[in-house]
C-alpha atoms as a PDB file:
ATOM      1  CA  UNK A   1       0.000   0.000   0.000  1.00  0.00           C
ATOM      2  CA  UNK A   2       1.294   3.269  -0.824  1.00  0.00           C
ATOM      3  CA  UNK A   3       2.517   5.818   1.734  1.00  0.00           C
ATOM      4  CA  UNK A   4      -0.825   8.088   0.379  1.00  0.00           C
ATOM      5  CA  UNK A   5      -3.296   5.549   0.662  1.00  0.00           C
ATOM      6  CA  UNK A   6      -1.895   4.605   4.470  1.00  0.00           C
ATOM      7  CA  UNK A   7      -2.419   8.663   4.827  1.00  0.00           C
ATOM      8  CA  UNK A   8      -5.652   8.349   3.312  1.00  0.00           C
ATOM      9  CA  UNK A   9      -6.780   5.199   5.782  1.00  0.00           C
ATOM     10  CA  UNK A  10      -5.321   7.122   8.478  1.00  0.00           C
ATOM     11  CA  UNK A  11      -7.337  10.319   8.406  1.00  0.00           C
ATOM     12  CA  UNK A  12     -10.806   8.546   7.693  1.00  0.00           C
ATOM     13  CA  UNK A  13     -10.219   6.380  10.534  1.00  0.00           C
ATOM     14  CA  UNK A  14      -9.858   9.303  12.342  1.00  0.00           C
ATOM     15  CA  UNK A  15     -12.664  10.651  11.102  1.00  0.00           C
ATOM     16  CA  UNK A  16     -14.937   8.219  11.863  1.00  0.00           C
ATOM     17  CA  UNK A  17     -13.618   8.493  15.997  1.00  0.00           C
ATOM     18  CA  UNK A  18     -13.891  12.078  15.453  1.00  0.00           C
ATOM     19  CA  UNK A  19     -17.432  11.468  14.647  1.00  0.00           C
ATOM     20  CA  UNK A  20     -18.598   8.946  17.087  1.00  0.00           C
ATOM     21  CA  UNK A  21     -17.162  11.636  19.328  1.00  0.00           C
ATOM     22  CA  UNK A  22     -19.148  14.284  18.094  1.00  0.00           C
ATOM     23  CA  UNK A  23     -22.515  12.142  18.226  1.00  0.00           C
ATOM     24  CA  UNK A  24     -21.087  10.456  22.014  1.00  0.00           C
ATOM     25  CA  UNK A  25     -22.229  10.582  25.399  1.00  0.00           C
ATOM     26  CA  UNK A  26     -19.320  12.163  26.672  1.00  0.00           C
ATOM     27  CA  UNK A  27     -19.588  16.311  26.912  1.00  0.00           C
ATOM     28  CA  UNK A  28     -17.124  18.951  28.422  1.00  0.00           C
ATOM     29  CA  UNK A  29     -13.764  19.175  28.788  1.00  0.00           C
ATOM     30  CA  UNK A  30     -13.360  15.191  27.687  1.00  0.00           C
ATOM     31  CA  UNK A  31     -14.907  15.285  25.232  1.00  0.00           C
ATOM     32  CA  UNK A  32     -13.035  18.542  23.610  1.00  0.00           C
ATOM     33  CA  UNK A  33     -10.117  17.101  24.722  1.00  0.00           C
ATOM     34  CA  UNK A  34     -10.490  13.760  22.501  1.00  0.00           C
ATOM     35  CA  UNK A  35     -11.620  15.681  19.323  1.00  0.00           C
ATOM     36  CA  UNK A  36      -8.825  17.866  19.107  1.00  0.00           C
ATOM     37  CA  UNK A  37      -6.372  15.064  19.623  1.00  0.00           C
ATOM     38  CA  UNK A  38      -8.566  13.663  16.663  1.00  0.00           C
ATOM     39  CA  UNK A  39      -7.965  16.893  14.154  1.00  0.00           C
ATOM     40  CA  UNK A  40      -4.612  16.816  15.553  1.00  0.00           C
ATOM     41  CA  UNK A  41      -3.527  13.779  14.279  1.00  0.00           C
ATOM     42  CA  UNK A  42      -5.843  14.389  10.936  1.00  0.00           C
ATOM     43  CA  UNK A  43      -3.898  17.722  10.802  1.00  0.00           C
ATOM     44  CA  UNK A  44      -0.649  15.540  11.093  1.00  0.00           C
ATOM     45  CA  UNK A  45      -1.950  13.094   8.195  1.00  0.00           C
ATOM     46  CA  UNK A  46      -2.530  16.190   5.846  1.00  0.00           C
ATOM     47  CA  UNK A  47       1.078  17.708   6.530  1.00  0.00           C
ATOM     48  CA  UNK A  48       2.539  14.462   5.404  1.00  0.00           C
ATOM     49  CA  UNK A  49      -0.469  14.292   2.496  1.00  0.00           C
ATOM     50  CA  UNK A  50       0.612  17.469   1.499  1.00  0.00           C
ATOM     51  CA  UNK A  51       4.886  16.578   1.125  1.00  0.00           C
ATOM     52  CA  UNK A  52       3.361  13.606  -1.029  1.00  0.00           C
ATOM     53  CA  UNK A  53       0.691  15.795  -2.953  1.00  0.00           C
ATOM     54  CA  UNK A  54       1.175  18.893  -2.872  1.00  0.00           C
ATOM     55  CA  UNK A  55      -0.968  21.747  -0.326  1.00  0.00           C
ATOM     56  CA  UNK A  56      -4.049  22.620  -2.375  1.00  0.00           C
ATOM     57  CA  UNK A  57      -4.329  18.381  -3.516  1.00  0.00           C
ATOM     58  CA  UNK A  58      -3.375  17.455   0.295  1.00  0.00           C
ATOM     59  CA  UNK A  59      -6.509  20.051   1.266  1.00  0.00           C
ATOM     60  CA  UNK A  60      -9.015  18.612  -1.106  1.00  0.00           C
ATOM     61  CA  UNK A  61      -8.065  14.873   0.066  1.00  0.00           C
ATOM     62  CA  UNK A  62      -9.117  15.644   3.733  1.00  0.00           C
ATOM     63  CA  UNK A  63     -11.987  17.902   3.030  1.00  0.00           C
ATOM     64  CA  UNK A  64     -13.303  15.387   0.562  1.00  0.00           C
ATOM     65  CA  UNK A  65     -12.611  12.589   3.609  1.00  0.00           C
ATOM     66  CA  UNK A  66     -13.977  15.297   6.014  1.00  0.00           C
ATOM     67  CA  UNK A  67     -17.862  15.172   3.958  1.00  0.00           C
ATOM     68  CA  UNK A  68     -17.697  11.456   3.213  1.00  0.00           C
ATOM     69  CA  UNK A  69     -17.221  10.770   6.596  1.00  0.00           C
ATOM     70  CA  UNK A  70     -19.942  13.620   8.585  1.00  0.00           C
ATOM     71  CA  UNK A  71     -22.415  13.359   5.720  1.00  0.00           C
ATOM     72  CA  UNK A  72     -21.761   9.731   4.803  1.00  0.00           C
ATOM     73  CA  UNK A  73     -25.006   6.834   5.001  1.00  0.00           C
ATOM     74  CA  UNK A  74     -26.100   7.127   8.949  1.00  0.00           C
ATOM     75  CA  UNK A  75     -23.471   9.363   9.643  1.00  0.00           C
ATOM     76  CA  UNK A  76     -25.635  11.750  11.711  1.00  0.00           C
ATOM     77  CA  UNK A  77     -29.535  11.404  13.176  1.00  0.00           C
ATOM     78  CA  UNK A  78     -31.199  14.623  13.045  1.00  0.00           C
ATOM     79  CA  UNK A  79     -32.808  15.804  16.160  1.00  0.00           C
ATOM     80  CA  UNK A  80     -36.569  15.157  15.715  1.00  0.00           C
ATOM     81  CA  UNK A  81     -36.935  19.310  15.893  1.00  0.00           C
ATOM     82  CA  UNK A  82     -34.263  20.062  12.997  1.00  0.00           C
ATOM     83  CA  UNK A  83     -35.804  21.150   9.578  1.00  0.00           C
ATOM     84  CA  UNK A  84     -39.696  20.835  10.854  1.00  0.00           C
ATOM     85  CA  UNK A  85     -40.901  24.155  10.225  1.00  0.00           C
ATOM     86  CA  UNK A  86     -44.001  24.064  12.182  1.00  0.00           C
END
């Protein structure tokens, strides 16, 4: 596996944990605490991404990753108030 795709497993897996955090139990100071470690490390992934790629192809990988992974099948339940318009 190239040294791009490992970057590219690396920062969806993130992704996904940054995700499940966002949608957790936890709240407060934990919880902040794990998600930046999370962008951190995705932050890390795109520095190497971008020595591989190039910055504005390096960018577009993660953001691309970013809305597969937030907007992806199941990826979030709306609240049963969002978007009714009552």
């Amino acid at each position: 596996m190239s040294e791009v795709a490992l970057l590219r497993q690396q920062i969806e897996l993130e992704l996904v944990a940054l995700r499940n955090g966002l949608s957790g139990l936890s709240s407060g100071l934990a919880r902040h605490a794990f998600i930046h470690a999370r962008m951190d490390r995705i932050g890390t992934c795109q520095d190497s991404l971008a020595d591989q790629l190039g910055e504005d192809d390096a960018t577009r990988v993660v953001c691309q990753l970013y809305v597969q992974a937030m907007e992806g099948p199941n990826a979030w339940i709306e609240p049963a108030t969002a978007g009714s318009a009552s």
